[in-house]
PDB file of N, CA and C in Angstrom:
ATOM      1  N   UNK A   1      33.513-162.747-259.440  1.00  0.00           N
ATOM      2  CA  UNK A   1      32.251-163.396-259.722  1.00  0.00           C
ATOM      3  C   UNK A   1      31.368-162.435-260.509  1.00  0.00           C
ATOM      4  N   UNK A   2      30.436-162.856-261.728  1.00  0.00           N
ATOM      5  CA  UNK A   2      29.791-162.210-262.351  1.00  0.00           C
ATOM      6  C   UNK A   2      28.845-161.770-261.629  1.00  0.00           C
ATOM      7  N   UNK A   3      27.714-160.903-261.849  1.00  0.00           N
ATOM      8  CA  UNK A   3      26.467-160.420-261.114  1.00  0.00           C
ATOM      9  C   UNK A   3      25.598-161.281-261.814  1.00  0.00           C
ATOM     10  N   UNK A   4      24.467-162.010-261.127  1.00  0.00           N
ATOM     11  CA  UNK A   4      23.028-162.059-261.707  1.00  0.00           C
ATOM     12  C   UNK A   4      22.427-161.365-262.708  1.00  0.00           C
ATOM     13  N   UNK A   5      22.554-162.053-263.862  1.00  0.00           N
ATOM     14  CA  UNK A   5      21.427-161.124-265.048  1.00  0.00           C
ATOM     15  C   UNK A   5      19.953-161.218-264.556  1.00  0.00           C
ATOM     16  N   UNK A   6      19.314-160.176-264.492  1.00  0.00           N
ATOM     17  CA  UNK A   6      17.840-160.531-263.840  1.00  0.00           C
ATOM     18  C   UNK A   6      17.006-160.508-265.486  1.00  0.00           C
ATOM     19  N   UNK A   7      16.352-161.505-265.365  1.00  0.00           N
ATOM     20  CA  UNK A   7      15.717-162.031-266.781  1.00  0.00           C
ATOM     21  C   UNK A   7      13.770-162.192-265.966  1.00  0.00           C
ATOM     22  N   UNK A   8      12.953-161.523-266.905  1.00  0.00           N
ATOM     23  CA  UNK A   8      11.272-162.603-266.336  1.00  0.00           C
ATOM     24  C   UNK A   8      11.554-163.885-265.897  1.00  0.00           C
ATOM     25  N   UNK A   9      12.236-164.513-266.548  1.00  0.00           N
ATOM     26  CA  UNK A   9      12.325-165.918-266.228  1.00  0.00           C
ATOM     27  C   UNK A   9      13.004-166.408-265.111  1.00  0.00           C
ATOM     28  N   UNK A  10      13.521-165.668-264.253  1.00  0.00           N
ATOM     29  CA  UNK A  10      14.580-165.821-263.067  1.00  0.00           C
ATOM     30  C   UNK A  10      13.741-164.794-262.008  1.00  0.00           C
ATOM     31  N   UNK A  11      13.174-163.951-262.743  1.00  0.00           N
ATOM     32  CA  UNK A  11      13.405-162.720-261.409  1.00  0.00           C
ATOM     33  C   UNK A  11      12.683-163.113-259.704  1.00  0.00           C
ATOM     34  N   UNK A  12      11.665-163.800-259.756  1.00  0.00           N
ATOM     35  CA  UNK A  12      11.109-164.194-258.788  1.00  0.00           C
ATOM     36  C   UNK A  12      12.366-165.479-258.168  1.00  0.00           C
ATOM     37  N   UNK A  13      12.914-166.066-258.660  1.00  0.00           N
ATOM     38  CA  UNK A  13      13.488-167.130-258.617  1.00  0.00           C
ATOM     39  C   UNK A  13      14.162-166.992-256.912  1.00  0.00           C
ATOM     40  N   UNK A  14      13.627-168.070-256.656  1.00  0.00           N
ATOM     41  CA  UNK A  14      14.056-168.568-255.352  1.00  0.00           C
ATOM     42  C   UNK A  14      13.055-168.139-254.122  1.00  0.00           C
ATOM     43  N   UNK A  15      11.848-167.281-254.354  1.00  0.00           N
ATOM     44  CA  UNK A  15      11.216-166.539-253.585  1.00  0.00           C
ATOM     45  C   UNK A  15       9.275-167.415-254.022  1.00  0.00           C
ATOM     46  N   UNK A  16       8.707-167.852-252.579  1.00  0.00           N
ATOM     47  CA  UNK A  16       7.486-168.108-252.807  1.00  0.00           C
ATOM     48  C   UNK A  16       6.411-167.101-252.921  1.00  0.00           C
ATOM     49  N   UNK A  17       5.504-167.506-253.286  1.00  0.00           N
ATOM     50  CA  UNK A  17       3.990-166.591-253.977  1.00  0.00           C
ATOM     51  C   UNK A  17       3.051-167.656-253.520  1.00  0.00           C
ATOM     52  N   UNK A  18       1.961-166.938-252.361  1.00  0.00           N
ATOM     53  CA  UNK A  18       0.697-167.352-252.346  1.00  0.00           C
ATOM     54  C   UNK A  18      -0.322-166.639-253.037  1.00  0.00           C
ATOM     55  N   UNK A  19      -0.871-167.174-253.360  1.00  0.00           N
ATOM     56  CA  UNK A  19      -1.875-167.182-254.360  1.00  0.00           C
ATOM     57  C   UNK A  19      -3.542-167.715-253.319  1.00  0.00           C
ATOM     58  N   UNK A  20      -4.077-166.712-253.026  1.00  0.00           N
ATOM     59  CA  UNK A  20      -5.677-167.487-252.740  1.00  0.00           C
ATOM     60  C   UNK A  20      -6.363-167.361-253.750  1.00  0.00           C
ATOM     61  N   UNK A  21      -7.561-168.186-254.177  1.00  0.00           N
ATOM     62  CA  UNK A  21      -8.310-168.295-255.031  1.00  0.00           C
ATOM     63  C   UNK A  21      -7.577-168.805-256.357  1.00  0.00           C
ATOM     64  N   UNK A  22      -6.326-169.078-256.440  1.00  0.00           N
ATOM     65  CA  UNK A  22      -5.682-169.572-257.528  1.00  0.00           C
ATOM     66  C   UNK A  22      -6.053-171.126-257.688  1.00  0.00           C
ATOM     67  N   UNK A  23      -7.018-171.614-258.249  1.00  0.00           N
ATOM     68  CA  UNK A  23      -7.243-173.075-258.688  1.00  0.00           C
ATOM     69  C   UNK A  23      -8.013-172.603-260.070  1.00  0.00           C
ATOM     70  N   UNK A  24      -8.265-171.177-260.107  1.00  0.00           N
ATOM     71  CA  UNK A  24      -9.098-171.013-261.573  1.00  0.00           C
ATOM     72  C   UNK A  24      -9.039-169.302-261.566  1.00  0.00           C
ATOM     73  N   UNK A  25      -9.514-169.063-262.890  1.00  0.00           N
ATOM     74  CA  UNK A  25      -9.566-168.103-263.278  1.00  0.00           C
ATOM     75  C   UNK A  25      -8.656-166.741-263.231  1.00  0.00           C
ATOM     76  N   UNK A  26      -9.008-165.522-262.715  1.00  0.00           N
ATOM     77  CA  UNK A  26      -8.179-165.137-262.133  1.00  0.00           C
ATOM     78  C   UNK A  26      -6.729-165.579-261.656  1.00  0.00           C
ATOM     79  N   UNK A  27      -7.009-165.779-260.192  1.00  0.00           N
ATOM     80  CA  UNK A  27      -6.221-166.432-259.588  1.00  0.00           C
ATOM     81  C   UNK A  27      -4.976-167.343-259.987  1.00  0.00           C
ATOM     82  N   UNK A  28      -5.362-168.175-260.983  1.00  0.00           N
ATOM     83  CA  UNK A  28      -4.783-168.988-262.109  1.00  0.00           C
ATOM     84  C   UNK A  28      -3.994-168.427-262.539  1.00  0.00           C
ATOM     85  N   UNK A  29      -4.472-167.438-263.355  1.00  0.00           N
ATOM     86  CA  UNK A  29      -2.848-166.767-264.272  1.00  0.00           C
ATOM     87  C   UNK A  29      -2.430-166.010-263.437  1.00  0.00           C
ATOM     88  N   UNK A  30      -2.616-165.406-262.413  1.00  0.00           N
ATOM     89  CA  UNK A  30      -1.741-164.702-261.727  1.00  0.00           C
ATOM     90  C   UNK A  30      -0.591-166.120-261.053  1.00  0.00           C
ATOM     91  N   UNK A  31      -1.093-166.681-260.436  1.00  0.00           N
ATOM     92  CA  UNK A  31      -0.509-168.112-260.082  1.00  0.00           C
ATOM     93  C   UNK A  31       0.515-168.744-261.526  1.00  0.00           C
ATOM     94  N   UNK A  32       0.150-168.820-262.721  1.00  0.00           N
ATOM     95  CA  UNK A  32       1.112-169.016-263.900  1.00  0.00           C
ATOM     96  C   UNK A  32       2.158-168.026-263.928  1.00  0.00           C
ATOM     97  N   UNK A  33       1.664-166.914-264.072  1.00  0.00           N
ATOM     98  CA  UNK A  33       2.739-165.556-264.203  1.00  0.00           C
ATOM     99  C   UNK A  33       3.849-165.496-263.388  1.00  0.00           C
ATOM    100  N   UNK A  34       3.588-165.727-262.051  1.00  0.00           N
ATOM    101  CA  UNK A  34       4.157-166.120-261.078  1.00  0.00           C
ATOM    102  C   UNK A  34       5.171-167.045-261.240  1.00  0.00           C
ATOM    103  N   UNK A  35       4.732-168.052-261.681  1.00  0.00           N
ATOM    104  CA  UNK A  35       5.457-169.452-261.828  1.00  0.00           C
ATOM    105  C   UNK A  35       6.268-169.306-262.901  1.00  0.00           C
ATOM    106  N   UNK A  36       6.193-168.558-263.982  1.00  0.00           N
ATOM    107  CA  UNK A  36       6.775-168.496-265.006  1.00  0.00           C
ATOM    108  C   UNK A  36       7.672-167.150-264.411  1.00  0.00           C
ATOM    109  N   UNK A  37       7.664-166.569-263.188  1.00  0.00           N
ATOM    110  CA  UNK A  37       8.961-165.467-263.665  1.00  0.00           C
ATOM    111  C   UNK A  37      10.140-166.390-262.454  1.00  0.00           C
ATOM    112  N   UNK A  38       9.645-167.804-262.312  1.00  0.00           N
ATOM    113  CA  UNK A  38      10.634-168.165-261.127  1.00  0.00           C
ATOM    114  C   UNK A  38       9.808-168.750-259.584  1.00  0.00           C
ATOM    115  N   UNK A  39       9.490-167.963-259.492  1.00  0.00           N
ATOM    116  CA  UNK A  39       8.464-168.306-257.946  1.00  0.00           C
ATOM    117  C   UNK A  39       8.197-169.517-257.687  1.00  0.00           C
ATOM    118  N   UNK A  40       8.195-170.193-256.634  1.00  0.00           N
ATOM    119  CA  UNK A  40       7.283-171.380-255.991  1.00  0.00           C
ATOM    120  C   UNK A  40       6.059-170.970-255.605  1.00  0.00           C
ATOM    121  N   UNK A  41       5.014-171.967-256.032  1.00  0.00           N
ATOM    122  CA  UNK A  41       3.836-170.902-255.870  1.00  0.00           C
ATOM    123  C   UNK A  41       2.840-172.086-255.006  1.00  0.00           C
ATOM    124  N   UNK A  42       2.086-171.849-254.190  1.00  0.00           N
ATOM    125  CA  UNK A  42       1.202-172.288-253.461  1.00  0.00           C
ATOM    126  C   UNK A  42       0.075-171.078-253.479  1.00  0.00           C
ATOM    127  N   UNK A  43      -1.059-172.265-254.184  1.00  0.00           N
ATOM    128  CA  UNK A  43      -2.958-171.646-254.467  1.00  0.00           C
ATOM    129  C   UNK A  43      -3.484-172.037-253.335  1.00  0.00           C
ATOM    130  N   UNK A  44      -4.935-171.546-253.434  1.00  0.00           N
ATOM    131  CA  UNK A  44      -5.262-172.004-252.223  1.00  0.00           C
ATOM    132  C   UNK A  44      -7.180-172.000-253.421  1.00  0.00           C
ATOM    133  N   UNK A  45      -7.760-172.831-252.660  1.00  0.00           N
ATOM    134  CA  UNK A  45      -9.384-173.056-253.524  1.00  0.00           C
ATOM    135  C   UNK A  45      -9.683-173.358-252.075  1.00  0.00           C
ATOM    136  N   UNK A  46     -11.735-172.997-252.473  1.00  0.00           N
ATOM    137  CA  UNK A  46     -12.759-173.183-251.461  1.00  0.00           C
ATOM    138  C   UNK A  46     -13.550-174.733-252.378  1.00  0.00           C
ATOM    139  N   UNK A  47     -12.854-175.148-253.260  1.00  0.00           N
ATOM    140  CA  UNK A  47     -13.682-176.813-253.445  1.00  0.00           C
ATOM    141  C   UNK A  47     -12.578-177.182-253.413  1.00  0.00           C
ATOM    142  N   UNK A  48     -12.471-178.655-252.907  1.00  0.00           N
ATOM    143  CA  UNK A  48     -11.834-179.981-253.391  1.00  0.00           C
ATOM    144  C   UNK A  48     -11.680-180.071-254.367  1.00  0.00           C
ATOM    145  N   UNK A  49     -12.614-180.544-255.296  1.00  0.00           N
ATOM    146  CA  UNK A  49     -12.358-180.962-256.625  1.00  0.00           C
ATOM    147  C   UNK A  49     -11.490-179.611-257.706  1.00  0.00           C
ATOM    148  N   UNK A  50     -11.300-178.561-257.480  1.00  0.00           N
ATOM    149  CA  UNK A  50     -10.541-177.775-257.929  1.00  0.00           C
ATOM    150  C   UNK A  50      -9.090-177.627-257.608  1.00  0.00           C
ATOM    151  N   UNK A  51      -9.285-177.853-255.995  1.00  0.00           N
ATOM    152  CA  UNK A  51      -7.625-178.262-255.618  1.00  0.00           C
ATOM    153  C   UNK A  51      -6.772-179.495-256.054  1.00  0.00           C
ATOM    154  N   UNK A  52      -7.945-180.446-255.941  1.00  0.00           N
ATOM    155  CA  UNK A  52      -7.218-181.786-256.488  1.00  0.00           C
ATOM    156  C   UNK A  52      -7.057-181.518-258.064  1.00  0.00           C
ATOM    157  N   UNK A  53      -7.889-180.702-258.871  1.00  0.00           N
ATOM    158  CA  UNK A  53      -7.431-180.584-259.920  1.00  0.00           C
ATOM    159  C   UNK A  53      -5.992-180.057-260.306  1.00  0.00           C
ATOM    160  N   UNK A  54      -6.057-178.632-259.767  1.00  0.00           N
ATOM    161  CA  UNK A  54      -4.743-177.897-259.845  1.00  0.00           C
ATOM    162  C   UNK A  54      -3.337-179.008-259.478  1.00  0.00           C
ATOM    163  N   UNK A  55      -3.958-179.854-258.605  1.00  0.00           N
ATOM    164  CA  UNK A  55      -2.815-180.499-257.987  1.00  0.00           C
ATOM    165  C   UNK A  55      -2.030-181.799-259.475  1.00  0.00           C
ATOM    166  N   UNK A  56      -3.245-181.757-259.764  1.00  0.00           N
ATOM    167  CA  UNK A  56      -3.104-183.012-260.917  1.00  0.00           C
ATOM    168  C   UNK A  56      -2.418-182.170-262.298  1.00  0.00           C
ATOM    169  N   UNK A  57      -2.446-181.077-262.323  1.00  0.00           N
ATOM    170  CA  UNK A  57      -1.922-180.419-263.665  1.00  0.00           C
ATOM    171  C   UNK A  57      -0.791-179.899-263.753  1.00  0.00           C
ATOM    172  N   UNK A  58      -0.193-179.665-262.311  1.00  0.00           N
ATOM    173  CA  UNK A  58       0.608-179.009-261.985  1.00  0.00           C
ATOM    174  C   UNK A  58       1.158-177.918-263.025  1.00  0.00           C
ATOM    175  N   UNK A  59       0.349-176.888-263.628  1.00  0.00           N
ATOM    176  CA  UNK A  59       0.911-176.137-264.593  1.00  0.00           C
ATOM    177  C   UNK A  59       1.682-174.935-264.084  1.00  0.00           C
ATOM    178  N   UNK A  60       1.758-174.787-262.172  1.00  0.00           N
ATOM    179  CA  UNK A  60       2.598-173.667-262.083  1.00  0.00           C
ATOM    180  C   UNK A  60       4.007-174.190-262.137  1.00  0.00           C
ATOM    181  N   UNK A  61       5.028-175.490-262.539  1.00  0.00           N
ATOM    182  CA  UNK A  61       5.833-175.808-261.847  1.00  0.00           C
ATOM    183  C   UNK A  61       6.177-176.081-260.680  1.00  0.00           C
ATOM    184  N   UNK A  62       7.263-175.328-260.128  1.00  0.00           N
ATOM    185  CA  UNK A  62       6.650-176.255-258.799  1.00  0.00           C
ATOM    186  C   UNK A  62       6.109-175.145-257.586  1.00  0.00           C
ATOM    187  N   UNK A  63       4.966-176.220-257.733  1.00  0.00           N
ATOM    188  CA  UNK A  63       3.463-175.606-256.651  1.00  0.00           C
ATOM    189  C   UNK A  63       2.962-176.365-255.342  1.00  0.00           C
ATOM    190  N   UNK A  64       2.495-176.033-254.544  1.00  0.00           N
ATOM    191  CA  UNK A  64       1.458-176.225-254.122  1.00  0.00           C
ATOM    192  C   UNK A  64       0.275-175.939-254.101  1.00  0.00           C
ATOM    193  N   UNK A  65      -0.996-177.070-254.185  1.00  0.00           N
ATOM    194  CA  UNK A  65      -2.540-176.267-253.860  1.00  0.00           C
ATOM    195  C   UNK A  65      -2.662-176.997-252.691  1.00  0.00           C
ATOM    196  N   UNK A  66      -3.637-176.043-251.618  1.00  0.00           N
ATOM    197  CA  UNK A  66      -4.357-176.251-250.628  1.00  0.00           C
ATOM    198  C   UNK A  66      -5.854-175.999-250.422  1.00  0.00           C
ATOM    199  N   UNK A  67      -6.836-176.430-249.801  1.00  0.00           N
ATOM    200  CA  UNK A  67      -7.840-176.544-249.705  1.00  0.00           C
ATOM    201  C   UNK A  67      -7.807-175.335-248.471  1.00  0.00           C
ATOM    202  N   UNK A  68      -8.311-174.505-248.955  1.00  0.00           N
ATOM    203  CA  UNK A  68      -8.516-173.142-247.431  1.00  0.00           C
ATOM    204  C   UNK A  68      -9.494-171.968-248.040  1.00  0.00           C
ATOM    205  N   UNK A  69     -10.177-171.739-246.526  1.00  0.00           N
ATOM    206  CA  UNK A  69     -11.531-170.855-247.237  1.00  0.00           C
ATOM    207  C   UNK A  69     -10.694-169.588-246.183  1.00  0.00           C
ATOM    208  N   UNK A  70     -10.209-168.767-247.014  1.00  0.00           N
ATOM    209  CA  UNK A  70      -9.783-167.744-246.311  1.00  0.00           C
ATOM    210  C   UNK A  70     -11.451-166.283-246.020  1.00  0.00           C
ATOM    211  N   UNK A  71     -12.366-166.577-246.605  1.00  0.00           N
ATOM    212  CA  UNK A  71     -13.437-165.619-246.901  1.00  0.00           C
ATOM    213  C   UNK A  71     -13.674-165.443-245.082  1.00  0.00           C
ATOM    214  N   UNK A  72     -13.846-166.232-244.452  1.00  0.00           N
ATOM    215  CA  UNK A  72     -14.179-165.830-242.856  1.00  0.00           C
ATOM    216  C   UNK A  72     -13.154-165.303-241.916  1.00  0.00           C
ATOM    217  N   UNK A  73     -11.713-165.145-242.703  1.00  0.00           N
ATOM    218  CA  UNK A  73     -10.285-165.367-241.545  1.00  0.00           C
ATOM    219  C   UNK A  73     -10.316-163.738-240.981  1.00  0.00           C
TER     220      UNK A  73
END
């Protein structure tokens, strides 16, 4: 059997990435970068309307967003 070529595009592959604050900015491209080397990625936002956004664009592939205020945990 051959070995795995490890490529950006694979290397995360098969392994999840949370992401808090990923529905914008920041967070966002780290959450893309992510998604683009392979990763399943689940964001997390402190509004609704940002989660439901992320949810509607789905630009990490495949993602989840959640609604969670981690700032008090």
């Amino acid at each position: 059997m051959e070995p795995i070529k490890r490529t950006f595009s694979n290397f995360l592959h098969g392994r999840t990435a949370l992401v808090t604050g990923g529905t914008s900015g920041i967070g966002a491209a780290i959450g893309r970068g992510l998604a683009a080397a392979g990763a399943r990625v689940t964001v997390t936002g402190v509004s609704e309307p940002e989660v439901e956004s992320a949810k509607m664009h789905d630009e990490f592939g495949d993602q989840r967003a959640v609604l969670l205020d981690v700032r008090d945990a």
